[in-house]
Protein backbone atom coordinates (compact mmCIF):
# COMPACT_ATOMS: atom_id res chain seq x y z
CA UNK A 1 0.00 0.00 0.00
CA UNK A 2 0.93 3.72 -0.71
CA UNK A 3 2.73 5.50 2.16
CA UNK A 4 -0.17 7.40 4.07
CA UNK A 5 0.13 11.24 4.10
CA UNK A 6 1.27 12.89 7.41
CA UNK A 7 -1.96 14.63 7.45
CA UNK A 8 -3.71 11.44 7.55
CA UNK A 9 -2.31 10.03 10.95
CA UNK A 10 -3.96 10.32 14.00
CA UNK A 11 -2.33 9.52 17.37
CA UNK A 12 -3.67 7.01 19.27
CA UNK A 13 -5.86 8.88 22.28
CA UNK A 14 -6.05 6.61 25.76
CA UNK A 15 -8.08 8.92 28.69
CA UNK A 16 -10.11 8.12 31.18
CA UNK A 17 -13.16 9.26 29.02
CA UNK A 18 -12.21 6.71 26.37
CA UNK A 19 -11.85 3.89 28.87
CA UNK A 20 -14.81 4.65 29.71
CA UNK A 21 -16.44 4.95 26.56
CA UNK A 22 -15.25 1.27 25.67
CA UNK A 23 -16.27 0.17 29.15
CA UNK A 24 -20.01 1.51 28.47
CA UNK A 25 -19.70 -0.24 25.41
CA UNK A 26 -18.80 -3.44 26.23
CA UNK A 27 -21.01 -3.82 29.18
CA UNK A 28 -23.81 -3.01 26.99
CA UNK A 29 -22.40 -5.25 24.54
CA UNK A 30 -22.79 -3.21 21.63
CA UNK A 31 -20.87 -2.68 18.10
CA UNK A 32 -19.78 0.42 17.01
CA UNK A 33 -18.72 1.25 13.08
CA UNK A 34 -15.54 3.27 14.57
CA UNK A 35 -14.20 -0.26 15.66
CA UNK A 36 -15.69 -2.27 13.02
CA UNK A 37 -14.59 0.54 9.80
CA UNK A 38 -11.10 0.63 11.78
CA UNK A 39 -12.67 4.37 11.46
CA UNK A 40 -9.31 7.11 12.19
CA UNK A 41 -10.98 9.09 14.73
CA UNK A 42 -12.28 7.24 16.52
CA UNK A 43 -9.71 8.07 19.41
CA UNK A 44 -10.90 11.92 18.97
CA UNK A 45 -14.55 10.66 19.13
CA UNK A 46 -13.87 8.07 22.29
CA UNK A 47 -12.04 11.30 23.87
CA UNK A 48 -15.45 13.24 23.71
CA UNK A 49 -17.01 10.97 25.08
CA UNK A 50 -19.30 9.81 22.25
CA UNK A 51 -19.22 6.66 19.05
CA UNK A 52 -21.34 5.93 16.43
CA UNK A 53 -23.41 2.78 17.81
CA UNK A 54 -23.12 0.05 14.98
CA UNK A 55 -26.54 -2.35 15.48
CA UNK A 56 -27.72 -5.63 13.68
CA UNK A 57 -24.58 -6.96 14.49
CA UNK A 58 -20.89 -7.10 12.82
CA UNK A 59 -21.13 -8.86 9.70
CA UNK A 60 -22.69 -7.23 6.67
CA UNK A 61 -24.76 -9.05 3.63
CA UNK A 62 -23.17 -7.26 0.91
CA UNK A 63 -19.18 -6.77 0.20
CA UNK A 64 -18.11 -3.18 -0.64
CA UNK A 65 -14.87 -3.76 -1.89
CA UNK A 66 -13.80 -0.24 0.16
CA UNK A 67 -15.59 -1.77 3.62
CA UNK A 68 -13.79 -3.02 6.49
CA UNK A 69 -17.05 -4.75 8.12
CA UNK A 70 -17.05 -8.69 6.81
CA UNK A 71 -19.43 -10.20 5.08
CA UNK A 72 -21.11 -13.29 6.58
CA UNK A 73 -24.36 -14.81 7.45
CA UNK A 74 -25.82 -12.61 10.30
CA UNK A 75 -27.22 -13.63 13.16
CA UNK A 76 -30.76 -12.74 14.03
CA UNK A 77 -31.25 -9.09 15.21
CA UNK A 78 -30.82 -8.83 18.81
CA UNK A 79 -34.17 -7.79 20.63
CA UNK A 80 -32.58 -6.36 23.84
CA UNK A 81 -30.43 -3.88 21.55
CA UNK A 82 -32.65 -1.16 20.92
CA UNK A 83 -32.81 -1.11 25.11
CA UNK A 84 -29.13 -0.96 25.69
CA UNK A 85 -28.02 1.79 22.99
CA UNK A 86 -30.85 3.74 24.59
CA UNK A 87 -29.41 2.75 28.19
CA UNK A 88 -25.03 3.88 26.50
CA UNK A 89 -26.85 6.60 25.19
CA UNK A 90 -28.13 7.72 28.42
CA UNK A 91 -25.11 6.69 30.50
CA UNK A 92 -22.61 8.86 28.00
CA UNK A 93 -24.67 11.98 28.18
CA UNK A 94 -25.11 12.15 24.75
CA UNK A 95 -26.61 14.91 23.18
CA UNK A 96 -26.70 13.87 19.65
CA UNK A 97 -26.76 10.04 18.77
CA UNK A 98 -25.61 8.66 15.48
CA UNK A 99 -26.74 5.04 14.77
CA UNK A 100 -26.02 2.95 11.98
CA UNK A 101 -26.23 -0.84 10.67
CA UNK A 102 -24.90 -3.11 8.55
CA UNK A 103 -26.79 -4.27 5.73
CA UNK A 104 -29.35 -6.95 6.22
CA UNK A 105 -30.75 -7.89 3.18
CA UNK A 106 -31.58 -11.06 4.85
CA UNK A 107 -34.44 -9.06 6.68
CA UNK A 108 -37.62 -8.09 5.06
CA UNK A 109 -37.27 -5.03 6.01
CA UNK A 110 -33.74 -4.19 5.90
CA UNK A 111 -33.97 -3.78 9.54
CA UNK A 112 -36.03 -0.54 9.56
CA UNK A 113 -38.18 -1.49 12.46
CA UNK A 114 -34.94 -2.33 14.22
CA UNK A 115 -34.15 1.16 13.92
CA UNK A 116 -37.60 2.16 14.84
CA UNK A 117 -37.66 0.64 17.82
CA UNK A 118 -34.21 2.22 18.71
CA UNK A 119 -35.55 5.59 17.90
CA UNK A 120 -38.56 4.75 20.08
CA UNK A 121 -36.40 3.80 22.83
CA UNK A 122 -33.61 6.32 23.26
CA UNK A 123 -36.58 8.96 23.27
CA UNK A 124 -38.23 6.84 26.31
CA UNK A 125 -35.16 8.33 28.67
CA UNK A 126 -33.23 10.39 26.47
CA UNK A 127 -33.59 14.14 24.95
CA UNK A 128 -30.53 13.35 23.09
CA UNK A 129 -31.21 14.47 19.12
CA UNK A 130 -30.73 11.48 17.14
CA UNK A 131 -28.95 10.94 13.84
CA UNK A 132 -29.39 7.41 11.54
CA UNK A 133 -26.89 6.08 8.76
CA UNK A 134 -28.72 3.51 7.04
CA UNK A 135 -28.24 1.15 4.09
CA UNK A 136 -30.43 1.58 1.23
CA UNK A 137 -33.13 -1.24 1.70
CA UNK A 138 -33.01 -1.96 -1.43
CA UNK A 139 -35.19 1.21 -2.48
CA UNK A 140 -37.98 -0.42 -0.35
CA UNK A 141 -40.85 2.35 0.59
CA UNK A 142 -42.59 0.56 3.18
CA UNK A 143 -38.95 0.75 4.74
CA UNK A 144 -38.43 3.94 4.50
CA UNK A 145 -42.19 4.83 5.88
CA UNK A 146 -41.08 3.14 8.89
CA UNK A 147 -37.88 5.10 9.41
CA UNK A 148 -39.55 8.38 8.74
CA UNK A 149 -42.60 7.44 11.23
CA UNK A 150 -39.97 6.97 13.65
CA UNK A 151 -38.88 10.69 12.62
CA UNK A 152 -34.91 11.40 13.43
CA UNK A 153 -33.50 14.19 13.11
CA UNK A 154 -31.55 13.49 10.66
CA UNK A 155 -31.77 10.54 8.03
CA UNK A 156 -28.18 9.73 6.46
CA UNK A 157 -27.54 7.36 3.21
CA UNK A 158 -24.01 7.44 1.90
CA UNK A 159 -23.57 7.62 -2.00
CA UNK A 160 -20.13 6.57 -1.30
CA UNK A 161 -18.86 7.08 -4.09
CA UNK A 162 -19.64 8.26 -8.07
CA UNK A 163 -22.00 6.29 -10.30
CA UNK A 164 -18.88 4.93 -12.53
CA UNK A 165 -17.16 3.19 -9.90
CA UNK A 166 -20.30 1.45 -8.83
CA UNK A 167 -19.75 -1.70 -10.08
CA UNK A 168 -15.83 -1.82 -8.34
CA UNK A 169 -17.21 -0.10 -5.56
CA UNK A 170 -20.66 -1.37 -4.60
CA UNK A 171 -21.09 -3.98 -7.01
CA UNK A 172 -24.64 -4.74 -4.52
CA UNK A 173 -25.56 -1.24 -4.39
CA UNK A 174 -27.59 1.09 -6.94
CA UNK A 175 -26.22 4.83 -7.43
CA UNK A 176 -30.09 5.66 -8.49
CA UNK A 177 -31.57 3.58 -5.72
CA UNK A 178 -29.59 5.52 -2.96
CA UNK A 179 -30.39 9.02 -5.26
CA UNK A 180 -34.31 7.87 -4.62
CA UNK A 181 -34.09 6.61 -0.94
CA UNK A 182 -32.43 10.39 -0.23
CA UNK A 183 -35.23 11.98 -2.32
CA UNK A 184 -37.96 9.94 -0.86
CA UNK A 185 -37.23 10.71 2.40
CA UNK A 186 -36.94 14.38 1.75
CA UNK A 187 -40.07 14.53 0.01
CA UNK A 188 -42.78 12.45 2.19
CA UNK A 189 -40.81 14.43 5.23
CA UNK A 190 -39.51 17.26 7.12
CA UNK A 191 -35.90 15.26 8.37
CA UNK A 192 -32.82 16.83 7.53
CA UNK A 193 -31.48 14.12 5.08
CA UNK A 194 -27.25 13.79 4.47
CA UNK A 195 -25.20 11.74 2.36
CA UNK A 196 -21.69 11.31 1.64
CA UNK A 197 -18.88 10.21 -0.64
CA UNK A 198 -15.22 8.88 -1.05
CA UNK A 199 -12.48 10.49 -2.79
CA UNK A 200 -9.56 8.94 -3.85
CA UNK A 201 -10.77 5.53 -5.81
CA UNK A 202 -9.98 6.83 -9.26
CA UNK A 203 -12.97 9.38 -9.70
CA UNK A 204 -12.56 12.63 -11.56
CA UNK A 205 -13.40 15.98 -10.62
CA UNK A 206 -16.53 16.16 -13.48
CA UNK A 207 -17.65 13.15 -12.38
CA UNK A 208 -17.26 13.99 -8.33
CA UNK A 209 -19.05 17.65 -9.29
CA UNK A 210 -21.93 15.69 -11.01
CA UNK A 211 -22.48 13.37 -8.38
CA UNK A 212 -22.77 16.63 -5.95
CA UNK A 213 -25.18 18.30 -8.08
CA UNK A 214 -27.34 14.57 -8.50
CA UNK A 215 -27.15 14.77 -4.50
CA UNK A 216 -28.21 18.39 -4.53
CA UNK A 217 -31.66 17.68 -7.08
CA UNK A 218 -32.08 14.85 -4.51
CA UNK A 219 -32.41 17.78 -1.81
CA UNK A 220 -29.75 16.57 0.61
CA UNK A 221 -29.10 19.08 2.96
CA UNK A 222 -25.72 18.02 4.63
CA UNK A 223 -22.83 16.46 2.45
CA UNK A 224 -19.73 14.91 3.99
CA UNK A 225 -16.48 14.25 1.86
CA UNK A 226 -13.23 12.33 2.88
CA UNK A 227 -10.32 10.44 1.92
CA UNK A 228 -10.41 6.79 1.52
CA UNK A 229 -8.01 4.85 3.01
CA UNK A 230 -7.53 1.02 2.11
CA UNK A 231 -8.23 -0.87 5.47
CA UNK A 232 -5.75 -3.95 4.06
CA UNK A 233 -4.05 -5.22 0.64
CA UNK A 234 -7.57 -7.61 -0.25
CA UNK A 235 -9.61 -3.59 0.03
CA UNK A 236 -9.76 -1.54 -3.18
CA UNK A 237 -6.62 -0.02 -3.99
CA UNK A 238 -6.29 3.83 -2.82
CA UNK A 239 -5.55 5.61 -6.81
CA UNK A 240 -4.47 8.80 -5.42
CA UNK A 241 -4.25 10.64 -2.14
CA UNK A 242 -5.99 14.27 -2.52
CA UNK A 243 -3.88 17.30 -1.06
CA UNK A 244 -4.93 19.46 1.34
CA UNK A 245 -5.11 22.10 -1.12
CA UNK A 246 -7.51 20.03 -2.78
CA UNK A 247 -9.77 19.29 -0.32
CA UNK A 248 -10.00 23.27 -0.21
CA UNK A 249 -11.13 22.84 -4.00
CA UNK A 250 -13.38 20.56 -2.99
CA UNK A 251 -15.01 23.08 -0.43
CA UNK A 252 -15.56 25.33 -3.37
CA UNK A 253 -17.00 22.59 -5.41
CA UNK A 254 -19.68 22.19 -2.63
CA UNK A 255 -20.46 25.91 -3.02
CA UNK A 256 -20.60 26.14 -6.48
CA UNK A 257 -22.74 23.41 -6.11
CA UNK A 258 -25.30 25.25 -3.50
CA UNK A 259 -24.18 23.32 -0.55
CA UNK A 260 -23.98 25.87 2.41
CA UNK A 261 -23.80 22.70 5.42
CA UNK A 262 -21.03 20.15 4.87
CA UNK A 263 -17.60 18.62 6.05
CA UNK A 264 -14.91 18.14 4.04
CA UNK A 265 -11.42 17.09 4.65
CA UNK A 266 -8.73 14.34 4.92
CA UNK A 267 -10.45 12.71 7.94
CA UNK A 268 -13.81 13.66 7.49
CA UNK A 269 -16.09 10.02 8.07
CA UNK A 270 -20.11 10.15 8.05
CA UNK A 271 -20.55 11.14 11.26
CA UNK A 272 -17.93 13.69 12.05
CA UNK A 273 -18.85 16.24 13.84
CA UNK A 274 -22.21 15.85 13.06
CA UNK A 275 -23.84 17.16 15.90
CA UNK A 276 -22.30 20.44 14.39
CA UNK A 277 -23.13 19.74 10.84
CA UNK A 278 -27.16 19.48 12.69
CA UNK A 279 -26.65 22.66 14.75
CA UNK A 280 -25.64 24.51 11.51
CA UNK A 281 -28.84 23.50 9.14
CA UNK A 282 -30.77 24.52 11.85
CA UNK A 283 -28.92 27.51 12.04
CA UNK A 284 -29.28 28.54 8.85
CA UNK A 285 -33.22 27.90 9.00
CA UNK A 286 -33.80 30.49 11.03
């Protein structure tokens, strides 16, 4: 593999807060994607006292030739879960939840009402606002009715990456499927809906500019954009590290675009500061 950048190493961060973080976590006995995605800040994260809960287990249906989470057969969905992220959630203080899954094509429903039913719980003992990363469901609308009757605040779906590289990328996945699921959401509801991409898999800038402005007709308000970095030599190849200068371009692209809320940089995952991305789109609503 390519030498990583200097700008792309983080040290590794061990405080009491993150002990405890992992404690919380492993009591609880609960996943998180910054363990399973081998994500790079997740010491900066565990240091505030916060991760992005990872339910439906650890092993994912599909194989995303970028993804660090194995694919296997998955075990039934745990029925205590929903319970004990509310319960971590609680514990940590958390003031803004991110949740995600793996994919569970296996499930009727993708696991929506597993997500439901964590929604429904954190809000039983939590004010915490609460932020969802989910898979695509295949472009299933009785899916997506249940994850917008559950109403989060915000509903994220990652493009990942642009429609050429698909087929290397996401050879499962559907760029126009996860264009619709965004644009679904948006339309038959009031959540603030996000999505984000890859750089650094062979894309161009045309094609990365296009896929902002397909993301932008979709009505996303909050885009995220970040380097990827190959998690071992079987993971897609990394075709070029982007500069920091570039990320700057990037910035501008996003603007030129229309996009006013978004994180971009080296580092920047999904949910990255996203209880600030949140705070500023409702910032700007008022």
């Amino acid at each position: 593999m390519p030498r990583l950048p200097e700008y792309l190493k983080r040290p590794i961060i061990d405080t009491e807060t993150t002990k405890t973080v992992r404690r919380i976590l492993k009591d609880k006995c609960l996943n998180t994607v910054c363990e399973g995605a081998r994500c790079p800040n997740k010491s900066e994260c565990y240091s505030k006292n916060t991760a992005t809960f990872l339910i439906l287990g650890n092993v994912c249906t599909r194989n995303c030739r970028y993804c660090n989470i194995s694919p296997a057969k998955p075990l039934p969905p745990d029925i205590n879960e929903p319970d004990h992220v509310a319960e971590a959630i609680k514990e940590l203080g958390l003031k803004f939840a991110v949740i995600t899954s793996v994919t569970r094509d296996d499930l009727p429903d993708g696991g929506a009402e597993h997500f439901k039913k964590c929604i429904e719980e954190i809000r039983k003992i939590s004010d915490a606002k609460i932020e969802i990363l989910t898979p695509d469901f295949k472009g299933d609308k009785n899916s997506l009715d249940t994850i917008i009757q559950a109403s989060p605040d915000v509903f994220n779906h990652n493009i990942e990456t642009v429609e050429s590289l698909f087929k290397t990328a996401r050879p499962q996945g559907n760029y126009q499927t996860s264009l619709e699921v965004l644009k679904y959401v948006k339309e038959n509801s009031s959540i603030t809906t996000k999505s984000g991409l890859m750089v650094g898999l062979g894309e161009t800038e045309d094609e990365i500019e296009a896929t902002l402005k397909d993301l932008k007709n979709a009505k996303v308000d909050i885009i995220t954009i970040g380097q990827y970095i190959q998690p071992s030599k079987t993971h897609l190849k990394v075709a070029k590290y982007y500069t920091l200068e570039e990320f700057e371009h990037l910035k501008e692209l996003a603007r030129k675009t229309g996009f006013r809320n978004f994180q971009i940089g080296p580092l920047v995952r999904s949910s990255y500061r996203a209880m600030m991305s949140f705070e500023n789109k409702n910032s700007a609503n008022l």
